[in-house]
Protein backbone atom coordinates (compact mmCIF):
# COMPACT_ATOMS: atom_id res chain seq x y z
CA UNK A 1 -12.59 -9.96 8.64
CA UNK A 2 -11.82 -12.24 11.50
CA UNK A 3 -8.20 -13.21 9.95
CA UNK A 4 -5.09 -13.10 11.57
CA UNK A 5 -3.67 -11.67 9.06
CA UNK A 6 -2.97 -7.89 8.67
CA UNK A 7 -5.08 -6.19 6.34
CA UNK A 8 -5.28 -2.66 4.90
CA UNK A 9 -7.78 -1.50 2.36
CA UNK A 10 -7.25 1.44 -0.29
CA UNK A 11 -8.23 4.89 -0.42
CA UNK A 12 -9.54 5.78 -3.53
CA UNK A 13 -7.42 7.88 -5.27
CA UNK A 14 -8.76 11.73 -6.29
CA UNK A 15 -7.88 11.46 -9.57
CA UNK A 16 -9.88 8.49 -10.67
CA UNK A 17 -12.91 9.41 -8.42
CA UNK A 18 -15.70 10.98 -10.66
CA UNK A 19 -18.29 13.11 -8.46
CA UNK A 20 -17.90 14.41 -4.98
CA UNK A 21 -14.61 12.96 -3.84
CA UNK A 22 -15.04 13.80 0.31
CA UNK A 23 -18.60 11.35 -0.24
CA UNK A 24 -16.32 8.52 -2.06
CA UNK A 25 -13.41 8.92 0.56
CA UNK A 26 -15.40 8.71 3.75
CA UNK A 27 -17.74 5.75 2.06
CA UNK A 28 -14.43 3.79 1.75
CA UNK A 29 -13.06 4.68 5.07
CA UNK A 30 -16.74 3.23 6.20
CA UNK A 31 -16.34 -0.27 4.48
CA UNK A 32 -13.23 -0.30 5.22
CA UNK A 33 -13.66 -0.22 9.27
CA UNK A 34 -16.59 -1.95 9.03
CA UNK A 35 -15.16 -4.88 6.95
CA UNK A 36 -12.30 -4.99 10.07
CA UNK A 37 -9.62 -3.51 8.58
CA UNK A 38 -6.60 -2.36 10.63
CA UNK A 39 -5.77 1.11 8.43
CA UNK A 40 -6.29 2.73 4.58
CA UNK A 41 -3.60 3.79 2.90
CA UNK A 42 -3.56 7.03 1.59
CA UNK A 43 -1.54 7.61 -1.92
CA UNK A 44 0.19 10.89 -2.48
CA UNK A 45 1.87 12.42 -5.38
CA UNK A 46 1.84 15.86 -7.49
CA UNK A 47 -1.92 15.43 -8.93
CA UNK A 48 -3.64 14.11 -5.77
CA UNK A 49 -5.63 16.37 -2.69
CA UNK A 50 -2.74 16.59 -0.24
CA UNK A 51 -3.16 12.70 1.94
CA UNK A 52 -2.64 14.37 5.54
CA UNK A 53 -6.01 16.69 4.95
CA UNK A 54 -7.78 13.23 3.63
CA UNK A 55 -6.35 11.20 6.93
CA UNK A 56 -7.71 13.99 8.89
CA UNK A 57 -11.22 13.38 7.32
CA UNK A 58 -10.82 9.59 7.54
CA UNK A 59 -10.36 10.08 11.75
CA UNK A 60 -13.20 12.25 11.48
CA UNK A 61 -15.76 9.93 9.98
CA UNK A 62 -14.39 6.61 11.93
CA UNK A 63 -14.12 5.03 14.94
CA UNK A 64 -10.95 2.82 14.98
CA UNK A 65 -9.10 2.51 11.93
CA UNK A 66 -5.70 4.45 10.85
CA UNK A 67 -4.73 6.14 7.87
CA UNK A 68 -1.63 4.65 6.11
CA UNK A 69 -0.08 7.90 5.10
CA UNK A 70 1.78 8.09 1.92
CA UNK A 71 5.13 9.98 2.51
CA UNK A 72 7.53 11.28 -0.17
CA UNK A 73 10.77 12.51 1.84
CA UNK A 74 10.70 15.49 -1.31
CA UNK A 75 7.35 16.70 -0.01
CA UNK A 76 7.94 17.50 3.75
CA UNK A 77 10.84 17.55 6.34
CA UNK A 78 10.52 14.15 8.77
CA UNK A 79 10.37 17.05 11.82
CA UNK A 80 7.06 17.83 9.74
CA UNK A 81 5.97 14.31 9.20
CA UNK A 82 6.16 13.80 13.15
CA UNK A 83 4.62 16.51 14.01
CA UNK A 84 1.57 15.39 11.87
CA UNK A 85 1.40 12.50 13.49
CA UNK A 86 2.07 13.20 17.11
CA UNK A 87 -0.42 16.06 16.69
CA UNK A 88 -3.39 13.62 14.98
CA UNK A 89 -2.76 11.73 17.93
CA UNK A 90 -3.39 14.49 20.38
CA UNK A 91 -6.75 15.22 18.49
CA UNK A 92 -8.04 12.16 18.09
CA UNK A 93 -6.23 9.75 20.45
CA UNK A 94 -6.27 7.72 17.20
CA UNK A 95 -3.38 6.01 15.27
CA UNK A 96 -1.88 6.86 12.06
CA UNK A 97 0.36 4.71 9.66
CA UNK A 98 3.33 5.43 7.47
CA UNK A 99 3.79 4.49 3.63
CA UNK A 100 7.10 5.45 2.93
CA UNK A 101 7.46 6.37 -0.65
CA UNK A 102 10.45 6.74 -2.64
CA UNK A 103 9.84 7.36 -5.85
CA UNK A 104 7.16 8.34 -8.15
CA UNK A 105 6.74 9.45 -11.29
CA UNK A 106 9.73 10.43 -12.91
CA UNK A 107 7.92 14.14 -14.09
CA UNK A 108 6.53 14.75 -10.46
CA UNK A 109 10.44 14.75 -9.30
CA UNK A 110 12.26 16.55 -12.16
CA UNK A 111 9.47 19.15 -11.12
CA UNK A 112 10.47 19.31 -7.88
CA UNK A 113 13.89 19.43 -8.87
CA UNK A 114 14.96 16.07 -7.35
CA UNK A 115 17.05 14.18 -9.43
CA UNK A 116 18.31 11.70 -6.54
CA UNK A 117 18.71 8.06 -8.60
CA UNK A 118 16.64 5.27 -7.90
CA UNK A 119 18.30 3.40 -5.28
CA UNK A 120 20.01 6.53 -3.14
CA UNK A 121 16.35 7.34 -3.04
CA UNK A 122 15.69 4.44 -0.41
CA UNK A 123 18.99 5.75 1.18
CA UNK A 124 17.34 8.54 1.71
CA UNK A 125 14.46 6.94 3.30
CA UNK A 126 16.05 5.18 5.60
CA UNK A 127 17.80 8.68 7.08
CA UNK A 128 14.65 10.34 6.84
CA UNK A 129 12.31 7.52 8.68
CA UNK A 130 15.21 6.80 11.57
CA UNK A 131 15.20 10.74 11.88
CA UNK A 132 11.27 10.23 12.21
CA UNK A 133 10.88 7.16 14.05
CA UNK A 134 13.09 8.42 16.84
CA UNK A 135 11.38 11.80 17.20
CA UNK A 136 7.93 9.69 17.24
CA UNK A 137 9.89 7.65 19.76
CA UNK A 138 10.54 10.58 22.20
CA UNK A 139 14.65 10.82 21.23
CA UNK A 140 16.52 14.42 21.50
CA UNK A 141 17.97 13.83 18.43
CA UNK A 142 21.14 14.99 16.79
CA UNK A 143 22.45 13.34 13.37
CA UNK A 144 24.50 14.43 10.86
CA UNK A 145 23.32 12.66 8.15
CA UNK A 146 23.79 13.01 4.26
CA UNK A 147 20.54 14.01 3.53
CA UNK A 148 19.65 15.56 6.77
CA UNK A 149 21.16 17.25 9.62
CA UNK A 150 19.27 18.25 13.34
CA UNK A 151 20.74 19.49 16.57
CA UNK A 152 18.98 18.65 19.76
CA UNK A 153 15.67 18.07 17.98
CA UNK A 154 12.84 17.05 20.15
CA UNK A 155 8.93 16.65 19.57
CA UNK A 156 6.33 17.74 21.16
CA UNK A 157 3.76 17.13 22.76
CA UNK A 158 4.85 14.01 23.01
CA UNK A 159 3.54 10.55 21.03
CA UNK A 160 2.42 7.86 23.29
CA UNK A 161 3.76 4.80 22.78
CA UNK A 162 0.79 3.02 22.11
CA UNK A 163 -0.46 5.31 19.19
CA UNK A 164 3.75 4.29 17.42
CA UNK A 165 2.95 3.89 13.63
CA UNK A 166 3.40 0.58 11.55
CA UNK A 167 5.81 1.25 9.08
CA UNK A 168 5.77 0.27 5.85
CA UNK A 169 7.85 0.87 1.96
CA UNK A 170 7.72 -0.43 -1.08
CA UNK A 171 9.54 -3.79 -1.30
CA UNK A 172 9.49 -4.38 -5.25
CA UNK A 173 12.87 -3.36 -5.64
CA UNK A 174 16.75 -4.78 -3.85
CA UNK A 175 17.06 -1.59 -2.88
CA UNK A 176 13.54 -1.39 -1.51
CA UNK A 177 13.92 -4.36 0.37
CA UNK A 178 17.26 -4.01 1.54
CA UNK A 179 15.65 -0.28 3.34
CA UNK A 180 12.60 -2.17 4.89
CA UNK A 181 15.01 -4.50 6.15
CA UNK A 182 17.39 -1.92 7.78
CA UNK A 183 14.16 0.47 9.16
CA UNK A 184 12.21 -2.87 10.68
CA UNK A 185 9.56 -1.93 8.02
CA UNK A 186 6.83 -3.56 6.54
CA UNK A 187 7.87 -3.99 2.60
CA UNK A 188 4.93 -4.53 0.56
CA UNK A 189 5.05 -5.63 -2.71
CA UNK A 190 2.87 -5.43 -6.08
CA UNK A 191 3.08 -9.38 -6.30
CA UNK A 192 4.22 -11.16 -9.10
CA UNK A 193 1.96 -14.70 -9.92
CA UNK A 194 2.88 -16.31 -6.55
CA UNK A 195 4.59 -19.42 -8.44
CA UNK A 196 7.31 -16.50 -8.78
CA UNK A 197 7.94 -16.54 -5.21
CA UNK A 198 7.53 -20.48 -4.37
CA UNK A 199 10.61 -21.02 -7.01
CA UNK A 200 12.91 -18.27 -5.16
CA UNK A 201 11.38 -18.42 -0.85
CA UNK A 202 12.05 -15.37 0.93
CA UNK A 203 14.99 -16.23 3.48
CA UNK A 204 15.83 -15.07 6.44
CA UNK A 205 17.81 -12.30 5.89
CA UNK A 206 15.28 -10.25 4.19
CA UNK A 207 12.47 -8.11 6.07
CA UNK A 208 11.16 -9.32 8.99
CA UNK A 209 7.95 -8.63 8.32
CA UNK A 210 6.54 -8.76 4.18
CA UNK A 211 3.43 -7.43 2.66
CA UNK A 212 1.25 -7.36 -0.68
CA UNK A 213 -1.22 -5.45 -2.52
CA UNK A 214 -3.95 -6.85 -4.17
CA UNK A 215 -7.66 -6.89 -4.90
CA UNK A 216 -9.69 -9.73 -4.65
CA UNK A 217 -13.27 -10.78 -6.46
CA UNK A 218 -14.18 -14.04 -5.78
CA UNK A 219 -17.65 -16.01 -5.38
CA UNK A 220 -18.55 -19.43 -5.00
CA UNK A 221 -19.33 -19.52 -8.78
CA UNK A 222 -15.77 -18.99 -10.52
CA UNK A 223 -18.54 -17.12 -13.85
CA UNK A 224 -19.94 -15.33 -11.69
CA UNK A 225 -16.56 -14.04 -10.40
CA UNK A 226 -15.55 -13.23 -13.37
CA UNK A 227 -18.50 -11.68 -14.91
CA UNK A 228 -18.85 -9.34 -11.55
CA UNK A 229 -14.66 -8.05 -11.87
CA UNK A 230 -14.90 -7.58 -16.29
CA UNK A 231 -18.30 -5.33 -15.17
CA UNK A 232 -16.22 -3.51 -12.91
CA UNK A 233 -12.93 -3.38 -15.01
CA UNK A 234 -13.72 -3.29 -18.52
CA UNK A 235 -11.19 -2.45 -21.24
CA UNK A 236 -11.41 0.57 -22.52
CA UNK A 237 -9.00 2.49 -24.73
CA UNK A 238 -8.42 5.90 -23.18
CA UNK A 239 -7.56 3.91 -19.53
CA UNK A 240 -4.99 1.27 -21.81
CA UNK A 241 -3.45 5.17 -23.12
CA UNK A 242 -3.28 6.32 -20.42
CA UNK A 243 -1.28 3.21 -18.77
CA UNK A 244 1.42 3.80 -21.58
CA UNK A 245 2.12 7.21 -20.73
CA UNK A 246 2.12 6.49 -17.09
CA UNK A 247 4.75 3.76 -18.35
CA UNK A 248 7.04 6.26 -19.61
CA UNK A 249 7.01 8.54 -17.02
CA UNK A 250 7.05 5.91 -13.88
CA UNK A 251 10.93 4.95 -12.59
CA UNK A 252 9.49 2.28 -10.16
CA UNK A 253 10.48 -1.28 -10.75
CA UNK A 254 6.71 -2.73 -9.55
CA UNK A 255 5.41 -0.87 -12.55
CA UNK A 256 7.93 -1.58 -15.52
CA UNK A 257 7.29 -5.50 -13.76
CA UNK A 258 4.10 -6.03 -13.49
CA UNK A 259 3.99 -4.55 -17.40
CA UNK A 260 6.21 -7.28 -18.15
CA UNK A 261 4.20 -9.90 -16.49
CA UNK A 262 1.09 -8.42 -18.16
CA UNK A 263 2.61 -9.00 -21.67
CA UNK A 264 2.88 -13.17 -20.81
CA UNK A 265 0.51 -15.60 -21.45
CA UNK A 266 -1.40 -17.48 -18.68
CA UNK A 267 -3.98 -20.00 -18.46
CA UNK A 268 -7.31 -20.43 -18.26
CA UNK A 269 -7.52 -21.35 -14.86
CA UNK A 270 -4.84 -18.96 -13.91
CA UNK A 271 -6.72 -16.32 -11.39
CA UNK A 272 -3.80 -13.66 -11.90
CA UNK A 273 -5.77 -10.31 -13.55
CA UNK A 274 -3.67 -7.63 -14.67
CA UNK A 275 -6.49 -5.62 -16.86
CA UNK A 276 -7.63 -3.05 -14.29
CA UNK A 277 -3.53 -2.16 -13.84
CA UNK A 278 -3.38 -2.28 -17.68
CA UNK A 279 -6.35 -0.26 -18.24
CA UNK A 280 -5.43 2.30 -15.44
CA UNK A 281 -8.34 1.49 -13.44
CA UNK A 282 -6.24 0.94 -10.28
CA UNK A 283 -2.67 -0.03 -9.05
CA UNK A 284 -2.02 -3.13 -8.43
CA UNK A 285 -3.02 -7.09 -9.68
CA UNK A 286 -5.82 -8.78 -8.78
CA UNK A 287 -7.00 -12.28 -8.06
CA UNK A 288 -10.57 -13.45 -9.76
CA UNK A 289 -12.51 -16.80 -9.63
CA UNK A 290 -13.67 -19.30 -7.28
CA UNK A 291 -13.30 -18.69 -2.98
CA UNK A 292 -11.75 -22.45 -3.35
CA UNK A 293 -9.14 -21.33 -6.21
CA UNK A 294 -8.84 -17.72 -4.98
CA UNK A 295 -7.95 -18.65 -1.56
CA UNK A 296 -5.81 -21.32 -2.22
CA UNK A 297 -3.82 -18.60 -4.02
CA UNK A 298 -3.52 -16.59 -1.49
CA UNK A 299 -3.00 -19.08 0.90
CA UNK A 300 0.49 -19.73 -1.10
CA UNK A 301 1.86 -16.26 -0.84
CA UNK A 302 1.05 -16.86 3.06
CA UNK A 303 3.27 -20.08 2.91
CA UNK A 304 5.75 -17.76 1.05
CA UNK A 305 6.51 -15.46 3.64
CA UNK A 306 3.82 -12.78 2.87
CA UNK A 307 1.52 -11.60 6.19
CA UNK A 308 0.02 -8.15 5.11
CA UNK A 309 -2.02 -7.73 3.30
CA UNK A 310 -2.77 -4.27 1.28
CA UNK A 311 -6.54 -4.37 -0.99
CA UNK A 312 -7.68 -2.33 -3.20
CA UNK A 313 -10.45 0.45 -2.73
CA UNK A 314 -13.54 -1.33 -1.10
CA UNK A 315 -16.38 -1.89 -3.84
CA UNK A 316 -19.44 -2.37 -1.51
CA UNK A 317 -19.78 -4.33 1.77
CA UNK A 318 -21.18 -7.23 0.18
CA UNK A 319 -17.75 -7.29 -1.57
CA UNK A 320 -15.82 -7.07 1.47
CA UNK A 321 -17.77 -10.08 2.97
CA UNK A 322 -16.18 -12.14 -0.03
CA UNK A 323 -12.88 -10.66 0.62
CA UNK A 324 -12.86 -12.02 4.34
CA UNK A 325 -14.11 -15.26 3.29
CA UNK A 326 -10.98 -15.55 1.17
CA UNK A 327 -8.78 -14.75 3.81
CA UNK A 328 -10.32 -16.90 6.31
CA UNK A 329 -10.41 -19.53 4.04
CA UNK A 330 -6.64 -18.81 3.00
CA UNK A 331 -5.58 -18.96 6.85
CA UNK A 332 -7.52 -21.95 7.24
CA UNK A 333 -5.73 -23.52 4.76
CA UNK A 334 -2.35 -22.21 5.77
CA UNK A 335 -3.12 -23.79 9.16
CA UNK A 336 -3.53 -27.23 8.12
């Protein structure tokens, strides 16, 4: 995508994938690493495949780019989670990611009997990923922690430190941020209209690095823009039903907001699309129109503090191609 800028796509997720969903995977992974991007991230929760079997398919059927793992600390210990990676790496000499993930759906964690509340979650993710990171690092490690306790733990074989994983959590939340913040993390966020963040700037004692997740359909005709992402997304009633229930059932503050933000009105010209979240189509908003208006949106949550970026599953290659002329054109801007 020739940007500076680092950019992830999306796996698609298992769930929402009708036919094969191996074909659909690896096609993504494809675009994806053909498009330039640095990883994919990989969701995980009760009703998906299991993401570590997918990343292992994703290595297989690519050259350079790295999974970004989904981890819920519920799911496996971070002695587990190392050894995942560490052995990947001895496979494949290839990279993988980590998506930390604290929370979920509020049914997928009463099932698992984990009734931890919102914020000690992200305590618990910053034991669990130091516990990780330092392990992945090479550390004999002994903590006694409140989550987790290890004596003289050491991995092997060993990770090298070239093949490290980028970090990164969900940064929605204060107590999502403040975690990303104390791990060094990446903490990505479901934006909010980026006018949101231009009236409050992030400051310096936030996360040192920030991230968003987005998808992006853009041409040079704004109609045509639009007319290609209401083809793609179009409003159904099952998919707005189904967004309800997922409502009630999700505890994590980028959901409940972007709801809200859905409910407002917006202009004409406004290039903020919440339908395909609202119609549970995907997970996160998107940006339609013009590459002059599109890009100059983007451009802003650049100048806000925002240098990741996270997309949504890959349409085509031809769509990918408008993608990076967004973000080059975004940079561009950013650099004048």
């Amino acid at each position: 995508m020739s940007t500076n800028i680092r950019v992830f796509s999306t796996c698609p997720a298992s769930n929402l994938v009708e036919g094969p969903y191996q074909q659909a995977m690896r096609e993504a992974a494809r675009l994806s690493e053909q498009a330039g991007c640095e990883g994919m991230l990989v969701y995980t929760d009760n009703g998906l495949l299991d993401p570590w079997l997918v990343a292992q398919l994703i290595l297989e059927c690519t050259e350079s780019i790295a999974p970004l793992v989904a981890v819920q600390p519920i799911y496996m210990h971070p002695y587990s989670v190392a050894k995942m990676v560490t052995t990947l790496a001895a496979l494949h000499g290839r990279k993988t990611c980590l998506n930390l993930v604290a929370g979920g759906f509020k049914n997928d964690l009463l099932a698992l009997d984990d009734q931890t509340p919102h914020d000690r979650r992200y305590d618990r993710v910053v034991e669990y990923t130091t516990i990780l990171m330092a392990l992945l690092r090479g550390e004999t490690l002994t903590l006694e922690g409140e989550f987790y306790r290890v004596k003289n733990l050491k991995l092997t074989p060993p990770l090298k430190p070239e093949l490290l994983p980028t970090v990164t959590l969900s940064g929605s939340s204060d107590a999502g941020a403040a975690a990303a913040s104390r791990l060094g993390a990446i903490a990505v966020e479901y934006p909010k209209p980026v006018s949101d963040y231009e009236k409050n700037p992030i400051t310096n004692t936030g996360p040192a690095e920030r991230g968003i997740r987005i998808g992006i359909i853009a041409r040079d005709d704004p109609d045509e823009a639009w007319a290609v992402a209401r083809q793609r997304f179009p409003e159904d009633r099952k998919g707005k039903l189904k967004h309800v229930l997922a409502m009630k059932i999700s505890d994590s503050s980028w959901h409940h907001e972007l709801s809200r933000i859905g409910a407002a009105e917006r202009g004409e010209d406004d290039p903020y699309w919440l339908v395909p979240f609202e119609h549970y189509k995907t997970f996160c908003p998107y940006l339609v129109g013009s590459y002059e208006r599109v890009s100059r949106e983007v451009s802003r949550y650049f100048q806000a503090g925002y240098g990741t970026v996270i997309l949504d599953v890959p349409a085509s290659m031809d769509e990918m191609k408008h993608i990076g002329e967004v973000l080059r054109r975004a940079e561009s801007r950013c650099a004048s």
